[in-house]
Protein backbone atom coordinates (compact mmCIF):
# COMPACT_ATOMS: atom_id res chain seq x y z
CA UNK A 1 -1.61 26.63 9.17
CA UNK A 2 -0.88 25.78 13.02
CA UNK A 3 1.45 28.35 14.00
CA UNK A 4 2.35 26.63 16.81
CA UNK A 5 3.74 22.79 16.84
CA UNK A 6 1.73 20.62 19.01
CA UNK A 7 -1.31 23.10 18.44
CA UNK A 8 -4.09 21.16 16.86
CA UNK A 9 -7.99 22.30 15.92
CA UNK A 10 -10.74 20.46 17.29
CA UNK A 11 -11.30 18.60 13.96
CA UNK A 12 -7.79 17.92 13.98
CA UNK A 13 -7.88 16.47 16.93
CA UNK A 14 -11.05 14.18 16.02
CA UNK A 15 -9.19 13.14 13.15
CA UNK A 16 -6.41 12.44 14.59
CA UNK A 17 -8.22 10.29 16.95
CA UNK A 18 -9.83 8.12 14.27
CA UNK A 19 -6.42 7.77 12.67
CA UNK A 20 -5.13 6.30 15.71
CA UNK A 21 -7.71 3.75 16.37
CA UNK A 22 -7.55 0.49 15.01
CA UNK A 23 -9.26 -1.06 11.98
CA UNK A 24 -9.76 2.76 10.79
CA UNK A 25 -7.67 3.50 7.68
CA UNK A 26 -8.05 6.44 5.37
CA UNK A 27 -10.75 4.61 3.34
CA UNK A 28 -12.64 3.50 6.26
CA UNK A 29 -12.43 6.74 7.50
CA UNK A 30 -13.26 8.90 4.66
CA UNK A 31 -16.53 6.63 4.51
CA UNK A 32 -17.51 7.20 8.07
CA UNK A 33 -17.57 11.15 7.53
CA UNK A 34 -19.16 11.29 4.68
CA UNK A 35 -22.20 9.33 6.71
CA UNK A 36 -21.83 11.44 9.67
CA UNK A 37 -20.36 14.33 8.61
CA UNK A 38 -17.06 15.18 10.34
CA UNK A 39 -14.72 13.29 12.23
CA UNK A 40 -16.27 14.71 15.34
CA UNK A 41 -19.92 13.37 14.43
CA UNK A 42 -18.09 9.67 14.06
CA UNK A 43 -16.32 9.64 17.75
CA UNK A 44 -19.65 10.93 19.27
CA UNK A 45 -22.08 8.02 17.62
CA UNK A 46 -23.14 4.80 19.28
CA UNK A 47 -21.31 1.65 17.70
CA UNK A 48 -24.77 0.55 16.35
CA UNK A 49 -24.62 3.46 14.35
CA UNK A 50 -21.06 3.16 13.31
CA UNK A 51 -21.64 -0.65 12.15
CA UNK A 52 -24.10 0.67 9.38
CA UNK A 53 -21.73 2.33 7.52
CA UNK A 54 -19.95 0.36 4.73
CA UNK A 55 -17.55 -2.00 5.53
CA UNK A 56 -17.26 -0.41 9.13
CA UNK A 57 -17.47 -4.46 11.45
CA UNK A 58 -18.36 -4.34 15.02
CA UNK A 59 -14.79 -4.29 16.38
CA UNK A 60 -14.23 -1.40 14.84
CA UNK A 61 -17.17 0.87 15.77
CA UNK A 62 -16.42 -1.23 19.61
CA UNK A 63 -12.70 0.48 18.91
CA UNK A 64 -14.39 3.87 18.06
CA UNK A 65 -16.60 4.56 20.51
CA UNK A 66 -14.19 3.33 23.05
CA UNK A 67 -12.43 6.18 22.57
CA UNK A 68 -9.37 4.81 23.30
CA UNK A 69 -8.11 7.13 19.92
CA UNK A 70 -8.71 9.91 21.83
CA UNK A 71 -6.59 9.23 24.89
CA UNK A 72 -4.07 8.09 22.30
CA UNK A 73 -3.95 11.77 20.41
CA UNK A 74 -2.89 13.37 23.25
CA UNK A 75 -0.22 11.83 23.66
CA UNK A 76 1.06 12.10 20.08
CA UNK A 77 -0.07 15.79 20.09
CA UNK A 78 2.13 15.79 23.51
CA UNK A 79 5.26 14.26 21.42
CA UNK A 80 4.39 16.93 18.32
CA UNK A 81 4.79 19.48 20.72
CA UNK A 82 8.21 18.14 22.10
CA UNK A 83 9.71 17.74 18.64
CA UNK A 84 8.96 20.90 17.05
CA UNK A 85 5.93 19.13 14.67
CA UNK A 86 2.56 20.21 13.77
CA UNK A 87 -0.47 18.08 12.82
CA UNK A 88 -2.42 18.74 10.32
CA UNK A 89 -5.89 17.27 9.01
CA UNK A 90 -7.29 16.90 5.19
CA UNK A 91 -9.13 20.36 5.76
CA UNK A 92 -6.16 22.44 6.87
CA UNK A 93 -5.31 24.84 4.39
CA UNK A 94 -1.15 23.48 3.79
CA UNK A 95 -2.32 19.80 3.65
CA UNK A 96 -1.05 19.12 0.28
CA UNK A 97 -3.58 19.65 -2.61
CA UNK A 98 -2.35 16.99 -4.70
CA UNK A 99 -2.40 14.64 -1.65
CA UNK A 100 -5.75 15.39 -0.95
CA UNK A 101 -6.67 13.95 -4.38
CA UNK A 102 -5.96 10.76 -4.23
CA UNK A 103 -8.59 7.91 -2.67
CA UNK A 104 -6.49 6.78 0.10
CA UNK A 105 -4.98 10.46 0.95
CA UNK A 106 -3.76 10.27 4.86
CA UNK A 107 -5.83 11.13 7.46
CA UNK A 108 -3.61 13.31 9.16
CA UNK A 109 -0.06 14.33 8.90
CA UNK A 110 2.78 15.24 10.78
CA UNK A 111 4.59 18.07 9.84
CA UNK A 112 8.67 19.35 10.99
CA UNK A 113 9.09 22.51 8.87
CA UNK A 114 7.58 24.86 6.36
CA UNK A 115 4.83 23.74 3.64
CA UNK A 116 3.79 26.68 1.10
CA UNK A 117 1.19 26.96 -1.23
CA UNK A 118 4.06 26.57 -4.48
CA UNK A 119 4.90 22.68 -3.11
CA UNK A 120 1.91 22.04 -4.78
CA UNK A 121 4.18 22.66 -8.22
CA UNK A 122 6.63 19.27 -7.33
CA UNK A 123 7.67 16.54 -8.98
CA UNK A 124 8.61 13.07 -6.84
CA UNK A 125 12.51 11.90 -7.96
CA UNK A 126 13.38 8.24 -6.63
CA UNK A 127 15.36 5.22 -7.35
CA UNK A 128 17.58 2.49 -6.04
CA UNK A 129 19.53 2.79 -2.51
CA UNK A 130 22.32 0.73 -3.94
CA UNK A 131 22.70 3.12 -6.89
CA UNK A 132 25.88 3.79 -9.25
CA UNK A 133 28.40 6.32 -9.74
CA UNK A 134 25.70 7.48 -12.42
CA UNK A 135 22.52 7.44 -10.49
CA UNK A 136 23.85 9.17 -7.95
CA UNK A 137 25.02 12.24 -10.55
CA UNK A 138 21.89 12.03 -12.79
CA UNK A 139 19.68 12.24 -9.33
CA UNK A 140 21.55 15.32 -8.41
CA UNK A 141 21.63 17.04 -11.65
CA UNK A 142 17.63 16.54 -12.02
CA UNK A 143 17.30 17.67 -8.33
CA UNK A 144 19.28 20.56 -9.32
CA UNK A 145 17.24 21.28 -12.91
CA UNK A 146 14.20 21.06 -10.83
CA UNK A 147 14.96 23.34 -8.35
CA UNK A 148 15.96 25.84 -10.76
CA UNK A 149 13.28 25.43 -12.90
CA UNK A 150 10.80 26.39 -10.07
CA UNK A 151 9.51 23.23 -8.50
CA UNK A 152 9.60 21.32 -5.34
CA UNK A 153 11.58 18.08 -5.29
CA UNK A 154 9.89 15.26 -3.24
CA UNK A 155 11.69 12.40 -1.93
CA UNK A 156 12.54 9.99 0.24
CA UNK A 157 15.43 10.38 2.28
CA UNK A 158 16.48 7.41 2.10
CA UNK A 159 20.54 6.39 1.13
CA UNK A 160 21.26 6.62 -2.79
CA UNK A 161 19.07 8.84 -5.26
CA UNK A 162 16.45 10.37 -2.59
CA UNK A 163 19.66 11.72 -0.70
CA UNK A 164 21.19 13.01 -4.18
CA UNK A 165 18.13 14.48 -5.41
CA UNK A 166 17.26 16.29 -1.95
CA UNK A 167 20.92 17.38 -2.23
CA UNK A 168 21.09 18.60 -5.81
CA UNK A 169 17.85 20.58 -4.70
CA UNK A 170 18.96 22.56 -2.13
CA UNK A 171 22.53 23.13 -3.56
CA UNK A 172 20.39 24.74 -6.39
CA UNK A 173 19.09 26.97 -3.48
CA UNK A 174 15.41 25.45 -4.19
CA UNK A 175 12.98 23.69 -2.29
CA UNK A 176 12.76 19.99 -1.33
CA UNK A 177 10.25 17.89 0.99
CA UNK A 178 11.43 14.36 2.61
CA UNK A 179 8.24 11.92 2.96
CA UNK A 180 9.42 9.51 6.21
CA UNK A 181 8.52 5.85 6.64
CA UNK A 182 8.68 6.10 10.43
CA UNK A 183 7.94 8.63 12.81
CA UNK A 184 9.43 11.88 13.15
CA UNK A 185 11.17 11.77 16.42
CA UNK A 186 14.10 9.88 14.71
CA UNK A 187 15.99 10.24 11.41
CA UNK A 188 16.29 7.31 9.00
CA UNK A 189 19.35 6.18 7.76
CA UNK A 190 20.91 8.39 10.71
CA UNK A 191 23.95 9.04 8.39
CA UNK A 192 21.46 11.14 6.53
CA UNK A 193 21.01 13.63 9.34
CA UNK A 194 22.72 16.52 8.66
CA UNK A 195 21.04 16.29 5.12
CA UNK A 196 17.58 16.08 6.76
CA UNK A 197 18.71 18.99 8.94
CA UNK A 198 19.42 21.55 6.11
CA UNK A 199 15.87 20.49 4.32
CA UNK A 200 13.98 22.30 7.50
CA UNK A 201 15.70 25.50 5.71
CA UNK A 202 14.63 24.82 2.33
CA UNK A 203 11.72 22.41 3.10
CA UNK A 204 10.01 19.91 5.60
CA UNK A 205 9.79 16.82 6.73
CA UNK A 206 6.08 14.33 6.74
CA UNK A 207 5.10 11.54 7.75
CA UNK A 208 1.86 10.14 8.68
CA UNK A 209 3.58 7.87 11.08
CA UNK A 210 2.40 8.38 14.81
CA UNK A 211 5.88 10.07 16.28
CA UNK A 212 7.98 7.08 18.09
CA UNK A 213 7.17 4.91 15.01
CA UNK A 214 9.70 2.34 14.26
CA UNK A 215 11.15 2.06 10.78
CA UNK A 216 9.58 -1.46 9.06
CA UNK A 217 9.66 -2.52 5.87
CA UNK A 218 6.16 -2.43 5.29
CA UNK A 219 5.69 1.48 6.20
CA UNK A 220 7.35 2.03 2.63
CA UNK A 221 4.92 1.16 -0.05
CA UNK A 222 2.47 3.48 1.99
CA UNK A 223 5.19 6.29 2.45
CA UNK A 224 5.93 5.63 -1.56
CA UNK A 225 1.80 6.72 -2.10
CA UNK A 226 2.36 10.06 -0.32
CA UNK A 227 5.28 11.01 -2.58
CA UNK A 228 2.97 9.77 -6.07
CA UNK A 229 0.37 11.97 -4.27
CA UNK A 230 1.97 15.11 -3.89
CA UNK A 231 3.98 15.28 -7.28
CA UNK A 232 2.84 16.39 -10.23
CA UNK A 233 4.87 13.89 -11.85
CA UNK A 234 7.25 10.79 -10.52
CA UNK A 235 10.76 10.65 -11.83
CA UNK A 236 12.37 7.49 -11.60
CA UNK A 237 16.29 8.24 -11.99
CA UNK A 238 17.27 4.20 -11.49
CA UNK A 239 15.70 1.55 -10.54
CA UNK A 240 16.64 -2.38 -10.60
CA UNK A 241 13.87 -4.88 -11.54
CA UNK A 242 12.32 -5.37 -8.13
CA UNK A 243 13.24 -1.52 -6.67
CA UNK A 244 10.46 -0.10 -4.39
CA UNK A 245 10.41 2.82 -6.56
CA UNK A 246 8.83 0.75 -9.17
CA UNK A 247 6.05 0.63 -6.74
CA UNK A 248 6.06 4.60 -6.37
CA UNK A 249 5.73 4.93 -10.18
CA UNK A 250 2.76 2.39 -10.58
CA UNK A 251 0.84 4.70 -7.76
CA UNK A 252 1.79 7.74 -9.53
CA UNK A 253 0.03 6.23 -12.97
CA UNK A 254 -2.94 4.82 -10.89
CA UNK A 255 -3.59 8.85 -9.45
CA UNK A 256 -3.10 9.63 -12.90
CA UNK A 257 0.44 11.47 -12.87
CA UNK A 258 3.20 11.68 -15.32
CA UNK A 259 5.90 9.34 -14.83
CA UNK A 260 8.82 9.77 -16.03
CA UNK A 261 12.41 8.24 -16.22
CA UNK A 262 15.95 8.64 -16.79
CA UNK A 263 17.35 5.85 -19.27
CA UNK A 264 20.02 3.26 -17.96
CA UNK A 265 23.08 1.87 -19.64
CA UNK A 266 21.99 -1.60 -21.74
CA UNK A 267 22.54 -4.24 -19.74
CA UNK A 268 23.18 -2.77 -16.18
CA UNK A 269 21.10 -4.80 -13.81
CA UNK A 270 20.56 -1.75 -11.66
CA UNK A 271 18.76 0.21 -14.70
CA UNK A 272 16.81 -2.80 -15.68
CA UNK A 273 13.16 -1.31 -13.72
CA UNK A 274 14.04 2.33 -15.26
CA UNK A 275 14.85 0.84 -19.06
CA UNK A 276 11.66 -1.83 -18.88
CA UNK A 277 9.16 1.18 -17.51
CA UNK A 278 10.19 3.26 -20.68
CA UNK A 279 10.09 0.02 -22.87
CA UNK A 280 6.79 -0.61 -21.80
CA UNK A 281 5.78 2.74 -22.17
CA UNK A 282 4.99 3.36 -18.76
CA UNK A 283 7.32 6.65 -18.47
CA UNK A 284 8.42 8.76 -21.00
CA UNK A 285 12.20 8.89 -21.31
CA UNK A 286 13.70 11.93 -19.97
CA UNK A 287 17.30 13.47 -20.34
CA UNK A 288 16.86 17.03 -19.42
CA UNK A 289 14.68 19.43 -17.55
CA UNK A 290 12.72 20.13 -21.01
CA UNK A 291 11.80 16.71 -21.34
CA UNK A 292 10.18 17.24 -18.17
CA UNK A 293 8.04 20.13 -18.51
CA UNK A 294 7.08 18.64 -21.93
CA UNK A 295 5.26 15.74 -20.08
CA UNK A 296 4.00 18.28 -17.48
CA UNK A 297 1.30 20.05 -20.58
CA UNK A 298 -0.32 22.56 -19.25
CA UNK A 299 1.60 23.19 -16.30
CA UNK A 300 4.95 22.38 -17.79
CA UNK A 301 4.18 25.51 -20.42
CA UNK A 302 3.50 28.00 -17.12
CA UNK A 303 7.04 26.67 -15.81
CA UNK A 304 8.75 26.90 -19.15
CA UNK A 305 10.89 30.20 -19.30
CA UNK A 306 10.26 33.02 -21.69
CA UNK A 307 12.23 32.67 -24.98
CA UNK A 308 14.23 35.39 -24.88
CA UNK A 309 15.79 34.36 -21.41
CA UNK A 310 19.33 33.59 -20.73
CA UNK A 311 18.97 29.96 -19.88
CA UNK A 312 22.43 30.55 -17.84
CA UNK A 313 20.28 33.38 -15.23
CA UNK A 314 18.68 30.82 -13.08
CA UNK A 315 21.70 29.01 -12.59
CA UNK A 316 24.02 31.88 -11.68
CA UNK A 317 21.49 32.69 -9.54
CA UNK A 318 21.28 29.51 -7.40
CA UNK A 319 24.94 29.65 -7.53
CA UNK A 320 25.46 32.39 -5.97
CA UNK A 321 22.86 31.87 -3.14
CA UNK A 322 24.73 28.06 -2.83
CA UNK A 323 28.34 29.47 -2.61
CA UNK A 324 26.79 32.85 0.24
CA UNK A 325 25.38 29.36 2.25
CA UNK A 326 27.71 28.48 5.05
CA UNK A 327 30.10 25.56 4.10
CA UNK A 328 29.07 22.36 5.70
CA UNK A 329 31.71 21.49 8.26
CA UNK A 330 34.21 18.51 7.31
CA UNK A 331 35.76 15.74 9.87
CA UNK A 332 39.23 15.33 9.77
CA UNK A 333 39.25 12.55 7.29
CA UNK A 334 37.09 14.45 5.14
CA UNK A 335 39.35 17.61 5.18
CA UNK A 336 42.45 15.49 4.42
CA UNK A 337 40.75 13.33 1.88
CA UNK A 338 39.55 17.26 0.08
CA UNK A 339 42.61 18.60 0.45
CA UNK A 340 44.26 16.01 -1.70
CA UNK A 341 42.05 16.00 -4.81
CA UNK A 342 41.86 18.71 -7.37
CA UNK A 343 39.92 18.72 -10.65
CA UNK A 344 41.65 15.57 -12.14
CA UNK A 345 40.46 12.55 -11.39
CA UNK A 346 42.37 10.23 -9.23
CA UNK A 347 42.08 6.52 -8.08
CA UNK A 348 40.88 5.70 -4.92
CA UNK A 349 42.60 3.23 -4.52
CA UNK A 350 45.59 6.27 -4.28
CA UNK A 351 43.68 8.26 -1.88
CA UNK A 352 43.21 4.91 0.29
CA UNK A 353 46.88 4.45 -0.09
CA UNK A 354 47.68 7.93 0.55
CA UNK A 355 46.22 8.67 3.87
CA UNK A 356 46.87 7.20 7.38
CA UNK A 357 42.66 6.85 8.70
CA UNK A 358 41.73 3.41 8.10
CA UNK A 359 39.82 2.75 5.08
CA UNK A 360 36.58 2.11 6.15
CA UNK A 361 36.69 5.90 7.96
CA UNK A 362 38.47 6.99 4.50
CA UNK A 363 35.39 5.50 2.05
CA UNK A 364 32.75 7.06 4.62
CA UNK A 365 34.60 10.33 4.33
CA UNK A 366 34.67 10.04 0.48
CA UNK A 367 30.73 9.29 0.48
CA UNK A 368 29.73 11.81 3.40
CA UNK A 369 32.13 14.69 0.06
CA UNK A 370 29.96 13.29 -2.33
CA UNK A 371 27.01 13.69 -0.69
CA UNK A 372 28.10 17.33 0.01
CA UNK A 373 28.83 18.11 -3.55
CA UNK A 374 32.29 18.71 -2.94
CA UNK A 375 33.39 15.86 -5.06
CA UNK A 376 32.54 13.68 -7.61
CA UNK A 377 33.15 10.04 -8.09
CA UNK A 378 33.94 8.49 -11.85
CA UNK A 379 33.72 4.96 -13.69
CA UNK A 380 36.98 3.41 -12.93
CA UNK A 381 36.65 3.57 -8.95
CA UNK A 382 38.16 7.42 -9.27
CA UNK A 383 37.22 10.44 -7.87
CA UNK A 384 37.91 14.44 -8.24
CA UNK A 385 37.13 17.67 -6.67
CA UNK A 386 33.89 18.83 -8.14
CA UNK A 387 33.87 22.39 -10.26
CA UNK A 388 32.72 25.13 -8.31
CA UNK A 389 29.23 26.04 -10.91
């Protein structure tokens, strides 16, 4: 491991080089050292030699041994530096093991935060943006049973179930991992910030994005590939027909990982991608953190706790290390929207009603407590104070 952000080994830096240069992808590249045998050997040979390995054209060995990569790594390693990230190459020791697995595994990565050895025991949880009322709680609960149960929860950060699984992980106390589709110097959605924040204590944040990329639509389906490649297993929690984490979920059964998913309610067009992947037998059906573990075989059995355990220890146990955390500061509207609820549910409509913030300040304040855990929101358009656990 780098101990120092911005700090980068020669390899690295070769790497990172190639990765920077156009018309070189992770294929392309992992062809290209396997012929010359490291990234080094590749920015050192003529072009004619570069253009006789497969699928390598002349633009791109003219884009290689330009070296214009170069120039461009250090600059990035410049912005690293600045932001707190590391860089690390296919050959580091914390470059994900299940990542490295895959054919198309990035070339480099950039890192904000801690990776350990145990990530390598995760399991991917992802679904719509636009999710319900029960998404949102069945992506926190799993977050939470994953946690507890010992593994690392990879997501997106994006708004909906990554958000509620991230959150559900670290209320548990456990570890989660946020896999960006732009680069690091920015957080995307920026309302997810303070989440993003608290996962550099319990986590990190990757991307193989250079640092000041922008966030476009098509950095997503490649993003989704690093979160198939690092699980173990892909949970899909709820997904509509077309959701992009349809997408994750077919990469995770091409790398040949479990997939998993949560079952919808009949009908609901926003379960429709969850209920047809189970249907089609494409992910088993899952309903509780056993379910998992029984997909996971071998490793699933080393995760499974002894018999004779109190199934109740874990949980106490991430309880207590939630409720010791410091509270997360509310905003005004948030601390008069809390103070008003209690256990039984209420409409929001009454809370709306109720308070004198405008609405549109009162609904962010009710979704910035969800997202908290501090309440909970119910069919019916009500909402309650969430039981301490």
């Amino acid at each position: 491991m780098s101990a120092t952000p911005g700090t980068i080994s020669e390899q690295g830096r070769a790497c990172l080089a190639l990765a920077l240069t156009d018309g070189v992808g992770p294929i392309r590249f992992t062809r290209l050292v396997e012929k010359l045998g490291s990234a080094d050997a590749v920015l050192k040979a003529p072009a004619r030699e570069l253009t006789t390995v497969e699928k390598v054209g002349e633009e791109t060995a003219r884009n290689i041994a330009a070296g214009d990569g170069l120039r461009a790594a250090e600059q990035e390693i410049a912005a690293a530096q600045q932001h707190g990230v590391r860089i690390i190459s296919r050959d580091d020791s914390d470059y994900p093991p299940g990542l490295r697995q895959i054919p198309d595994a990035p070339i480099v990565l950039f890192v904000r935060g801690e990776l350990r050895q145990t990530d390598a025991v995760a399991v991917a949880v992802v679904g719509s943006r636009s999710c319900t009322i029960y998404g949102s709680e069945q992506a926190r609960r799993f977050g939470e049973l994953l946690a507890q149960g010992g593994f690392t929860v990879i997501s997106g950060l994006a708004r909906g179930i990554d958000a509620f699984a991230h959150h559900g992980a670290v209320d548990a106390g456990g570890r989660s991992i946020a896999v960006m589709g732009q680069g690091l110097h920015e957080i995307y959605p920026p309302e997810n910030k303070a989440l993003a924040d608290k996962l550099l204590d319990h986590g990190a944040w990757i991307s193989e994005l250079p640092m000041n990329a922008l966030v476009r639509a098509n950095n997503f389906p490649n993003r989704n590939r690093i979160i198939a490649g690092m699980s173990l297993g892909t949970l899909v929690v709820e997904a509509a027909d077309r959701s992009g984490a349809l997408i994750t979920a077919r990469l995770a059964m091409e790398y040949n990982r479990e997939v998993f998913a949560v079952p919808g309610r009949v009908g609901d067009p926003m379960s429709k991608g969850t209920n047809r992947l189970i249907r089609d037998g494409g992910a088993k059906l899952v309903t509780c953190l056993e379910d998992v573990l029984d997909g996971l075989g071998e490793v699933g059995e080393r995760m499974r706790p002894p018999a004779d355990s109190v199934p109740s220890t874990r949980a106490a146990a991430a309880a207590t290390n939630t409720s010791a955390a410091a509270a997360p500061p509310l905003t005004a509207a948030e601390s008069s929207v809390y103070q008003m609820l209690d256990s039984e549910p209420i409409l929001q409509d009454a809370v709306l009603r109720s308070q004198s913030f405008p609405p549109g300040e009162l609904l962010a304040a009710m979704t910035s407590l969800e997202l908290k855990g501090l309440i909970r929101r119910l069919p019916g358009q009500r909402v309650a104070r969430r039981a301490p656990s």
